[in-house]
C-alpha atoms as a PDB file:
ATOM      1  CA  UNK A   1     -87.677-130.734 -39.775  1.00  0.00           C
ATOM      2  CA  UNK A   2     -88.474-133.437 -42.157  1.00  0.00           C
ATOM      3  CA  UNK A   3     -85.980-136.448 -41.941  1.00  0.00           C
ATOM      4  CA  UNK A   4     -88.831-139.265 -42.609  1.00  0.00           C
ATOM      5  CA  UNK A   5     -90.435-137.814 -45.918  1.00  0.00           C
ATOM      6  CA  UNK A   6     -89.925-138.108 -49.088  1.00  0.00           C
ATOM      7  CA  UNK A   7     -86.250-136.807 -49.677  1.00  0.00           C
ATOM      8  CA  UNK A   8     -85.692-134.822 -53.196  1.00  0.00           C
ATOM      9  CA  UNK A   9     -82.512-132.980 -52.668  1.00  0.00           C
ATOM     10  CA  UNK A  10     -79.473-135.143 -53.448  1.00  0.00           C
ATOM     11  CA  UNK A  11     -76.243-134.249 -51.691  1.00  0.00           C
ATOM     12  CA  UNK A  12     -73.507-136.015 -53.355  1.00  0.00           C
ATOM     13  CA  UNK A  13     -69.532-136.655 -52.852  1.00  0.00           C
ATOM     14  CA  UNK A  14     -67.173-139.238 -53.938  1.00  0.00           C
ATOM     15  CA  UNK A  15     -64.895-141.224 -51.468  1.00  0.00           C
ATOM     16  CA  UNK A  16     -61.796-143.343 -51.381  1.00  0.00           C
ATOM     17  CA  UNK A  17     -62.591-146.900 -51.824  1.00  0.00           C
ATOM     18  CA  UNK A  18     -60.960-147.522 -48.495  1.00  0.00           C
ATOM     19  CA  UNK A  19     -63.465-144.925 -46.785  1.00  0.00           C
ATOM     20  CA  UNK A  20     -66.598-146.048 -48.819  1.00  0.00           C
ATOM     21  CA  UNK A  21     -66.131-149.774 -47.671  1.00  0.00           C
ATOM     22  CA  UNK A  22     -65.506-149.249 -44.310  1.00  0.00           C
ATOM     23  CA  UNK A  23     -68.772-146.933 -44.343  1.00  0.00           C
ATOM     24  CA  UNK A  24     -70.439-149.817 -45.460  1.00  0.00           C
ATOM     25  CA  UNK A  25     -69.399-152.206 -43.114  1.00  0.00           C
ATOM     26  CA  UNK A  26     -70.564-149.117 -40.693  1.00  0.00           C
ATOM     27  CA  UNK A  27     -73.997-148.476 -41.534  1.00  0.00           C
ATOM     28  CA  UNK A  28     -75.069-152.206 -42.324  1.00  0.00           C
ATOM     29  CA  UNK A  29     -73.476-153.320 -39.084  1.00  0.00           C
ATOM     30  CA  UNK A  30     -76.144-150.603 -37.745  1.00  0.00           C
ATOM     31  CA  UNK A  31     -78.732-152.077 -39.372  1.00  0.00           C
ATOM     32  CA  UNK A  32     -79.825-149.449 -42.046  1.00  0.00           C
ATOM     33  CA  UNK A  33     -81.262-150.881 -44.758  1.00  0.00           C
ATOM     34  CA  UNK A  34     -79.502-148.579 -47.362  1.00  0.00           C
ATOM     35  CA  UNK A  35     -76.326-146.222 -47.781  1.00  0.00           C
ATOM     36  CA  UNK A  36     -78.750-143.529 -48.500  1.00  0.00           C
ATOM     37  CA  UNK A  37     -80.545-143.827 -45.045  1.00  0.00           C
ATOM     38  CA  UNK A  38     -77.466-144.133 -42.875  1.00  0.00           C
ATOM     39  CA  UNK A  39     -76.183-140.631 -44.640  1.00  0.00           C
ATOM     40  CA  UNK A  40     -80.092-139.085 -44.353  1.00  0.00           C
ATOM     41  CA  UNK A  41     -79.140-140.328 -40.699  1.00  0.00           C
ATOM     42  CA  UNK A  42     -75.715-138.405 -40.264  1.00  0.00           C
ATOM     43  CA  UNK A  43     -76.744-135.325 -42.074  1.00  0.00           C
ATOM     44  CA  UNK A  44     -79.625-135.221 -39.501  1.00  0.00           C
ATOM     45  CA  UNK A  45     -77.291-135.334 -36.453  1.00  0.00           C
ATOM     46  CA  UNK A  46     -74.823-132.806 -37.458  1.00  0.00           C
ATOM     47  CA  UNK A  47     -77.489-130.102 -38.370  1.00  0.00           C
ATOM     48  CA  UNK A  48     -79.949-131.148 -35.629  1.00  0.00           C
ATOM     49  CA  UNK A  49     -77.979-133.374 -33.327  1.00  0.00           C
ATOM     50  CA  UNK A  50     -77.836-136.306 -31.871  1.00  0.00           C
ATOM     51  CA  UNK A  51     -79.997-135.991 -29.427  1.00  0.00           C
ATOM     52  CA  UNK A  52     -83.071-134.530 -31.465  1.00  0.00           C
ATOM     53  CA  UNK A  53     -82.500-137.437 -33.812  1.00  0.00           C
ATOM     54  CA  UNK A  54     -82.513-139.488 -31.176  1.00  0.00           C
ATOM     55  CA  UNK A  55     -85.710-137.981 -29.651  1.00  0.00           C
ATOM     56  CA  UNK A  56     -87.621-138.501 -33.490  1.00  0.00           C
ATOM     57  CA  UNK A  57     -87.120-141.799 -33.404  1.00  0.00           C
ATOM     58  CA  UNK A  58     -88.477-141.986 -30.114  1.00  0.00           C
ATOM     59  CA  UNK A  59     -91.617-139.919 -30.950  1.00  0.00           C
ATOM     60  CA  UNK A  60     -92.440-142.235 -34.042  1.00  0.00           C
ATOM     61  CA  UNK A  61     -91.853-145.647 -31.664  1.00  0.00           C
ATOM     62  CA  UNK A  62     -93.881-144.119 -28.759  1.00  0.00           C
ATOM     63  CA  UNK A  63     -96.972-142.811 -31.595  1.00  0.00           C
ATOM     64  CA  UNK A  64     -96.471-146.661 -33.167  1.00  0.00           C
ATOM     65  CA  UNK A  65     -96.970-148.334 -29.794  1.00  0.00           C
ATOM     66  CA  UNK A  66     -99.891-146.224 -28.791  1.00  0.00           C
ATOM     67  CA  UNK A  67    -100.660-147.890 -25.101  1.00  0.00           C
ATOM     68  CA  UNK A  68     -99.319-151.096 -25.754  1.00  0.00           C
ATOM     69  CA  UNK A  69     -98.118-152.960 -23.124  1.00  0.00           C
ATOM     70  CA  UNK A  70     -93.688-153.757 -23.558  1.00  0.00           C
ATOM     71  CA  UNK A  71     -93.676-157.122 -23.973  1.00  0.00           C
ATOM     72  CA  UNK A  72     -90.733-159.374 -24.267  1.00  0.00           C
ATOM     73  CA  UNK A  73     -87.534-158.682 -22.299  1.00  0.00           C
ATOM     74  CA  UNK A  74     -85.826-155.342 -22.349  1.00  0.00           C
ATOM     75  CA  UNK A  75     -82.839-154.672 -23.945  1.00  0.00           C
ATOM     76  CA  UNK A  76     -80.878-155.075 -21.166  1.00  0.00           C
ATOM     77  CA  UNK A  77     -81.840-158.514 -20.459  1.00  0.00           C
ATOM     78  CA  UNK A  78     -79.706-161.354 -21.897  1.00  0.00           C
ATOM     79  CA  UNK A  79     -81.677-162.333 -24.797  1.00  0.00           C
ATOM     80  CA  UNK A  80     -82.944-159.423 -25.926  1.00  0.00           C
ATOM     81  CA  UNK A  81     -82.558-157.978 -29.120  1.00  0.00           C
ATOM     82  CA  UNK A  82     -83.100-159.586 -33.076  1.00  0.00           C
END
């Protein structure tokens, strides 16, 4: 599964206006940086799931970090977070 690649295929709809802007205010609340990354996101989780997703994202954090030692407070700490 490639969900990090370069992406070729376009999948394409058209929405309400009602449905588009609350996706918006969905998926930048979230933090993705684009529309298109937040649906590369949800296509993802309903053909792979959630947790598979889930466990990608881990994979690429955990190959980033290498043996790094976690440094600042966790993300259950007050505090924590951008």
């Amino acid at each position: 599964m490639t969900m990090f690649g370069k992406a070729g295929e376009p999948a394409k709809t058209t929405l309400p206006t009602d449905l588009k802007m609350a996706f918006y205010s969905k998926w930048s609340a979230a933090g993705f940086a684009s529309e298109a990354e937040a649906l590369r996101h949800l296509v993802a989780i309903y053909v792979y799931g959630a947790r598979h997703v889930e466990s990608l994202h881990l994979h690429r954090i955990r190959a980033m970090a290498g043996d790094m030692s976690v440094t600042g407070p966790s993300v259950d700490q007050p505090g924590a977070g951008a």
